[in-house]
C-alpha atoms as a PDB file:
ATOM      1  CA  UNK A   1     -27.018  40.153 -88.989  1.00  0.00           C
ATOM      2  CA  UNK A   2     -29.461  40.657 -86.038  1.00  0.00           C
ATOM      3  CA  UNK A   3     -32.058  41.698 -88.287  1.00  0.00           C
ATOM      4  CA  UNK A   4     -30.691  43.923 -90.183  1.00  0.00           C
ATOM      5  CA  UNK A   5     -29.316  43.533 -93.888  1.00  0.00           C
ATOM      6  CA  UNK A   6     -26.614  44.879 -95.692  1.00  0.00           C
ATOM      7  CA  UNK A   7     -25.079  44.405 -99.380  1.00  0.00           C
ATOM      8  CA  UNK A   8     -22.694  41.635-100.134  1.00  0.00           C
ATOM      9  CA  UNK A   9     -20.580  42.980-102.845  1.00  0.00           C
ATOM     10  CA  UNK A  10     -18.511  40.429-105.121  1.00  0.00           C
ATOM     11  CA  UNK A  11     -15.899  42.368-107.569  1.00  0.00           C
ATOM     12  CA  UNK A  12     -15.390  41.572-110.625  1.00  0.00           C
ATOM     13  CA  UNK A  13     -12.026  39.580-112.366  1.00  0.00           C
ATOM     14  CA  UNK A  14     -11.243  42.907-114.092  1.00  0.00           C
ATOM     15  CA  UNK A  15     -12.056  45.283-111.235  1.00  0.00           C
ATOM     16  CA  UNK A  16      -9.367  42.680-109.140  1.00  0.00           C
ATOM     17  CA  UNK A  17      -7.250  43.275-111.677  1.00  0.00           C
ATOM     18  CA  UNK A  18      -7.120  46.937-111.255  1.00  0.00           C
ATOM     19  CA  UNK A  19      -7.071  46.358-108.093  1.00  0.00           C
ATOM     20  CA  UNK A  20      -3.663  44.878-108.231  1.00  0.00           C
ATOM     21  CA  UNK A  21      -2.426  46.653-111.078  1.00  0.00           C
ATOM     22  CA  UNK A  22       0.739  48.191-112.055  1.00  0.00           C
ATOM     23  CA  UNK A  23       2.500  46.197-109.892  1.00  0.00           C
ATOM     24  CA  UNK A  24       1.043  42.320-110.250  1.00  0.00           C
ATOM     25  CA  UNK A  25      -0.358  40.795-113.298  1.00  0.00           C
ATOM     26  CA  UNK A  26      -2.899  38.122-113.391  1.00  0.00           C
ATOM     27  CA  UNK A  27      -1.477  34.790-114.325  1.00  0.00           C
ATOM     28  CA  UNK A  28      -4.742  32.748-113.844  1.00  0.00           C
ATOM     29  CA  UNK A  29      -7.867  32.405-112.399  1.00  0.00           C
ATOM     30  CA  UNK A  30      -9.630  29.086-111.705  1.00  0.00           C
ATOM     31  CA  UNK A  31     -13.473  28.104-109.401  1.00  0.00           C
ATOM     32  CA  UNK A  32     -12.820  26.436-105.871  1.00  0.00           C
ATOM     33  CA  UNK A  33     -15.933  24.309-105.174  1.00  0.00           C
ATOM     34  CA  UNK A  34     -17.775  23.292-107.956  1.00  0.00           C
ATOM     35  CA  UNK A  35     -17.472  19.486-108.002  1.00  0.00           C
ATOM     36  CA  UNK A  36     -16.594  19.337-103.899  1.00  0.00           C
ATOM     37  CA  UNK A  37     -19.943  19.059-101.557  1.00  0.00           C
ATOM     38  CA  UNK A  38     -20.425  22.098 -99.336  1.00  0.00           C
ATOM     39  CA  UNK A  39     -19.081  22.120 -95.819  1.00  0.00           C
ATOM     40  CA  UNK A  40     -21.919  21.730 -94.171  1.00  0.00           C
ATOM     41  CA  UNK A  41     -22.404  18.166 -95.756  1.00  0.00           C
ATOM     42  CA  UNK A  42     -18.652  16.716 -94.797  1.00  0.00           C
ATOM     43  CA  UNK A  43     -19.911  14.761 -92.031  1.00  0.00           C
ATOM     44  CA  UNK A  44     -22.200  12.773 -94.862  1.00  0.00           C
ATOM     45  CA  UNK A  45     -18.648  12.035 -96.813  1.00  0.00           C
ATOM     46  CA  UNK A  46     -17.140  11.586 -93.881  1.00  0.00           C
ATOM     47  CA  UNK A  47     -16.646   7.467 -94.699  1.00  0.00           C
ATOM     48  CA  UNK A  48     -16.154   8.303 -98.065  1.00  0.00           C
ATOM     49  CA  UNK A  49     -12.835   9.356 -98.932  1.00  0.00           C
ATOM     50  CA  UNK A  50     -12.540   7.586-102.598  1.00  0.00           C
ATOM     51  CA  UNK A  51     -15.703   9.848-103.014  1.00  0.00           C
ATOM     52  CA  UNK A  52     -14.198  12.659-102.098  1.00  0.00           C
ATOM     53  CA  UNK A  53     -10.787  12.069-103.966  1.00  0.00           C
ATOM     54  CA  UNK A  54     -12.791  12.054-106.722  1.00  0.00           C
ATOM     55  CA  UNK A  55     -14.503  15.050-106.406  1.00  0.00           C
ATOM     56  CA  UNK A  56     -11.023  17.100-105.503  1.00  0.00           C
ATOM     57  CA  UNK A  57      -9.686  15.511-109.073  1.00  0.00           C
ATOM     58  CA  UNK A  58     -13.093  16.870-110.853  1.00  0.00           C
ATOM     59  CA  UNK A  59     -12.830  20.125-108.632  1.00  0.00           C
ATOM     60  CA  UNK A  60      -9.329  20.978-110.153  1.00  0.00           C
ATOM     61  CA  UNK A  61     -10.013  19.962-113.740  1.00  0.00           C
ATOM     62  CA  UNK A  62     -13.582  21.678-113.747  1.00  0.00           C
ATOM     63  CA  UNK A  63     -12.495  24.828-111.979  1.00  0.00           C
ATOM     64  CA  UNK A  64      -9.724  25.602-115.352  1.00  0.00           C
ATOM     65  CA  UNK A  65     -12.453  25.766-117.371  1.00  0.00           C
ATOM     66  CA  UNK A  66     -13.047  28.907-118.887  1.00  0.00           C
ATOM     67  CA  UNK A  67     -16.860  28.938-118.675  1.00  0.00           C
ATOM     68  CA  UNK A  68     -16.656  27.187-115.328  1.00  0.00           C
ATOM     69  CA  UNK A  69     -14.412  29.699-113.565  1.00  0.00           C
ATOM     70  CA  UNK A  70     -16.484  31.548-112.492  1.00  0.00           C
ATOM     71  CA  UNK A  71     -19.470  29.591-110.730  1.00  0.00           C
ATOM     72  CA  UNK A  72     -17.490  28.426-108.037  1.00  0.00           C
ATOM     73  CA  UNK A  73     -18.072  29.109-104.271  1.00  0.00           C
ATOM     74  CA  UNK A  74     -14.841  30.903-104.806  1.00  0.00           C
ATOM     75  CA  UNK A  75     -12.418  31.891-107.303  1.00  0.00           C
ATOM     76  CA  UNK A  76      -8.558  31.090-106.752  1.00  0.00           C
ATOM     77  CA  UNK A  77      -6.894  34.033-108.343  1.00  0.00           C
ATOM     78  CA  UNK A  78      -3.112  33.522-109.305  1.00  0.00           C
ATOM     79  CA  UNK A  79      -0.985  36.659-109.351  1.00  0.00           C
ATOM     80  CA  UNK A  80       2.587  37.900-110.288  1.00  0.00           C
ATOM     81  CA  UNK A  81       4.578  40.659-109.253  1.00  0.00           C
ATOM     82  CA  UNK A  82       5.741  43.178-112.432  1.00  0.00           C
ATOM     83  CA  UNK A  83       9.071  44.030-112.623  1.00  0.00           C
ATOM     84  CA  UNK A  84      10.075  47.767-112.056  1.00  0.00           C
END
């Protein structure tokens, strides 16, 4: 930013899980954006919308995927709260 740079940090699923922990427990976990173009490309889908439906349907069953989960742009994380 302005020249200068700084660290991105990304945590991991266990350190989220801490994180959260006693009082939610992780449910599930699944990728956002692996099938899905990047936003800077919508305008090129923009007439495309069968494309696009497409790539939502791949998104969702891709993004379950165990070895998949975690390469997306972003990871959906599902939590519930732990009874007391």
């Amino acid at each position: 930013v302005g020249g200068t740079t700084f660290p991105v940090y990304y945590p991991s699923v266990s350190e989220v899980q801490r994180a959260f922990a006693p009082s939610f427990k992780l449910v599930s976990q699944r990728a956002i954006g692996i099938a899905l173009p990047p936003s800077w490309l919508a305008s090129a889908f923009y007439d495309r919308s069968s494309t696009i439906d497409s790539l939502t349907r791949a998104d969702r069953l891709l993004g379950a995927l165990p070895v998949v989960r975690g390469m997306g742009d972003h990871v959906l994380f599902h939590f519930v709260r732990e009874e007391r």
